[in-house]
C-alpha atoms as a PDB file:
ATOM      1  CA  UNK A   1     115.931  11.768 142.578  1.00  0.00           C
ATOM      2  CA  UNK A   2     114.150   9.804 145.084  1.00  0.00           C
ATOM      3  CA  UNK A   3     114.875   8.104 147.669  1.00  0.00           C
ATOM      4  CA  UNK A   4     115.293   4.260 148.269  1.00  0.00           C
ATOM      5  CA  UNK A   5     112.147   3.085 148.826  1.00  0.00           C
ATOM      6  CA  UNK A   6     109.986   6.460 149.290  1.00  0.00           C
ATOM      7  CA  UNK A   7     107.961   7.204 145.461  1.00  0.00           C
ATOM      8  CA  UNK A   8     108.379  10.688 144.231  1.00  0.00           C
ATOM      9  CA  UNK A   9     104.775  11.594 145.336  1.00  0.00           C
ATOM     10  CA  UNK A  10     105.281  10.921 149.224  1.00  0.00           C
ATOM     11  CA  UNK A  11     108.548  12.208 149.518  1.00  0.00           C
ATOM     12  CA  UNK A  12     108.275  14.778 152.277  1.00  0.00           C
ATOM     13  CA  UNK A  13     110.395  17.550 150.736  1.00  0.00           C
ATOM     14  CA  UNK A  14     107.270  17.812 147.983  1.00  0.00           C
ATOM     15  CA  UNK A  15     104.466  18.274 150.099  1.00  0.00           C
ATOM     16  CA  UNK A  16     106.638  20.732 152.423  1.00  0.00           C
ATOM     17  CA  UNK A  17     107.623  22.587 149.294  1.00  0.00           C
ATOM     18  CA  UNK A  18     103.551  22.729 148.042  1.00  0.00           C
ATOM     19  CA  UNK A  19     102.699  23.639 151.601  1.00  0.00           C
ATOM     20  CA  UNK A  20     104.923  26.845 151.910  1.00  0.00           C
ATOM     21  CA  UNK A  21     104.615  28.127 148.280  1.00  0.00           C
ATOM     22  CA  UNK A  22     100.727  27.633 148.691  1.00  0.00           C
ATOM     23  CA  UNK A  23     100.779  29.566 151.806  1.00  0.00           C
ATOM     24  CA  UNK A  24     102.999  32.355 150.205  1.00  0.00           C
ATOM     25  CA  UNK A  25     100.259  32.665 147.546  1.00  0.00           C
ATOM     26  CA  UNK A  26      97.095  32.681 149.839  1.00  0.00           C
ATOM     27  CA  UNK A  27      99.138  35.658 151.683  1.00  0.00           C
ATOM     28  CA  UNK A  28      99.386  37.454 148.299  1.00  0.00           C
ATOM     29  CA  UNK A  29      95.910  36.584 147.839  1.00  0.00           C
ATOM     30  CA  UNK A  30      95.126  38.572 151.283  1.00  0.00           C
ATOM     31  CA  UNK A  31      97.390  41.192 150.285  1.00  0.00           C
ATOM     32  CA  UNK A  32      95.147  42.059 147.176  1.00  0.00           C
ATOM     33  CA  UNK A  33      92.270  41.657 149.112  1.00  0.00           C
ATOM     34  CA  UNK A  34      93.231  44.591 150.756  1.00  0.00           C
ATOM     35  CA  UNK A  35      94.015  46.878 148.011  1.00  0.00           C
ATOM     36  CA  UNK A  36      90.473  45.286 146.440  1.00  0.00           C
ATOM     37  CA  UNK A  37      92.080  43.812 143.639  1.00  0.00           C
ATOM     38  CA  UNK A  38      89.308  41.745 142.476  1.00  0.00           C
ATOM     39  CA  UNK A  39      89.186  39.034 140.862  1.00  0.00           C
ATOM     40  CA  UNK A  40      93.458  38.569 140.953  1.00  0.00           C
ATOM     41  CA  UNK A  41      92.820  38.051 144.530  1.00  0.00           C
ATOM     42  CA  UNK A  42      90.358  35.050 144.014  1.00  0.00           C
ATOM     43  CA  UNK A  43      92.870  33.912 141.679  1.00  0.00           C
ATOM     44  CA  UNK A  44      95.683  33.211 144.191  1.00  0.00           C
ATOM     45  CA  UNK A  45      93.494  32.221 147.016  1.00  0.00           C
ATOM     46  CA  UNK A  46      91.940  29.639 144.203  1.00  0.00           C
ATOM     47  CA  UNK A  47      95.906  28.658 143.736  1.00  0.00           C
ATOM     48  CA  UNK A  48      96.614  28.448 147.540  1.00  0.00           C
ATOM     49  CA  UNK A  49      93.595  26.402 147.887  1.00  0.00           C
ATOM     50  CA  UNK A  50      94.308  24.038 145.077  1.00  0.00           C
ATOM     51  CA  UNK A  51      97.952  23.686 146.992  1.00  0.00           C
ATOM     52  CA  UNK A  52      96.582  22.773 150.147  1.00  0.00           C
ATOM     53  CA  UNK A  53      93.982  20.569 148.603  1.00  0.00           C
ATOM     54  CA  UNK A  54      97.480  18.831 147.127  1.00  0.00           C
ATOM     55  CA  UNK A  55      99.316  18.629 150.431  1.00  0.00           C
ATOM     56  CA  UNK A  56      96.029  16.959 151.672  1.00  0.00           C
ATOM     57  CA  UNK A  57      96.226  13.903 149.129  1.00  0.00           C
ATOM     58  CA  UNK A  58     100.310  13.754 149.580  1.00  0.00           C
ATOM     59  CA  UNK A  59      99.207  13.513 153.513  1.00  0.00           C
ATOM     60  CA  UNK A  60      96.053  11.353 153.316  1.00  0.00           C
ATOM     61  CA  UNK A  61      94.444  13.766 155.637  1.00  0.00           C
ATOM     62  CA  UNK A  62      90.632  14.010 155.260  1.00  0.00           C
ATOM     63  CA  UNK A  63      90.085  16.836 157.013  1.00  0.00           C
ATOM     64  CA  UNK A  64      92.791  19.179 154.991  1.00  0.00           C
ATOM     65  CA  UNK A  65      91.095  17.978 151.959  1.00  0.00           C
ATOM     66  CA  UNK A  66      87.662  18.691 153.334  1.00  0.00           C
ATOM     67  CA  UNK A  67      88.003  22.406 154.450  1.00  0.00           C
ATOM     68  CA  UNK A  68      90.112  23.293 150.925  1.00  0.00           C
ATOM     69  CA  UNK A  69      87.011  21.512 148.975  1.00  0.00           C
ATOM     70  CA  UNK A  70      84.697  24.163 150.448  1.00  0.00           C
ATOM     71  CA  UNK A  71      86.757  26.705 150.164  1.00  0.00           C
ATOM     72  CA  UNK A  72      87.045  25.905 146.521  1.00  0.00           C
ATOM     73  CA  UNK A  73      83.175  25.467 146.021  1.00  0.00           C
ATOM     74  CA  UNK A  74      82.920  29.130 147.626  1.00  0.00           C
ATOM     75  CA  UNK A  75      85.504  30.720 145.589  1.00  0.00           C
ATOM     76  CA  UNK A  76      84.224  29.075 142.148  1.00  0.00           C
ATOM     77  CA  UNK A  77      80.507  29.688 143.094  1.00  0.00           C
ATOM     78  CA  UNK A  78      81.315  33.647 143.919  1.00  0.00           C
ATOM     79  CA  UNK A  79      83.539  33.671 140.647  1.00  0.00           C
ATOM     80  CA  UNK A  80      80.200  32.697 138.433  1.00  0.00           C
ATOM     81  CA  UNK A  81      77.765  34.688 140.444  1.00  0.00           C
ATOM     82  CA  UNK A  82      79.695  37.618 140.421  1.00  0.00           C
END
């Protein structure tokens, strides 16, 4: 339930919640980078990156959207090349 006056979307407790399960996933991601589990690694770093692009928007911060916007373009161009 939300709170008086703040909409679902900018309550805090989301984008902290996005943040920290995003992160958790991009560290799996490294973890099966690792073993060179490919492509289930690019899959959770494309997840972690997709989560950070979120926490970006609930923020309104450029620059967090920027960087996770080329990190996506890398990931999807490797993914068809490869």
């Amino acid at each position: 339930m939300a709170r008086t006056g703040v909409s679902r979307w900018r309550d805090p407790r989301l984008a902290f919640a996005i943040k920290w399960i995003a992160s958790l996933i991009q560290i799996a991601g490294y973890a099966l980078t690792a073993f060179d589990m490919t492509p289930w690694n690019l899959y959770l770093f494309l997840a972690g990156v997709l989560g950070w692009f979120a926490v970006g928007v609930l923020w309104n911060d450029r620059a967090i959207m920027l960087i996770h916007l080329v990190a996506l373009g890398a990931m999807i161009a490797g993914l068809i090349s490869g």
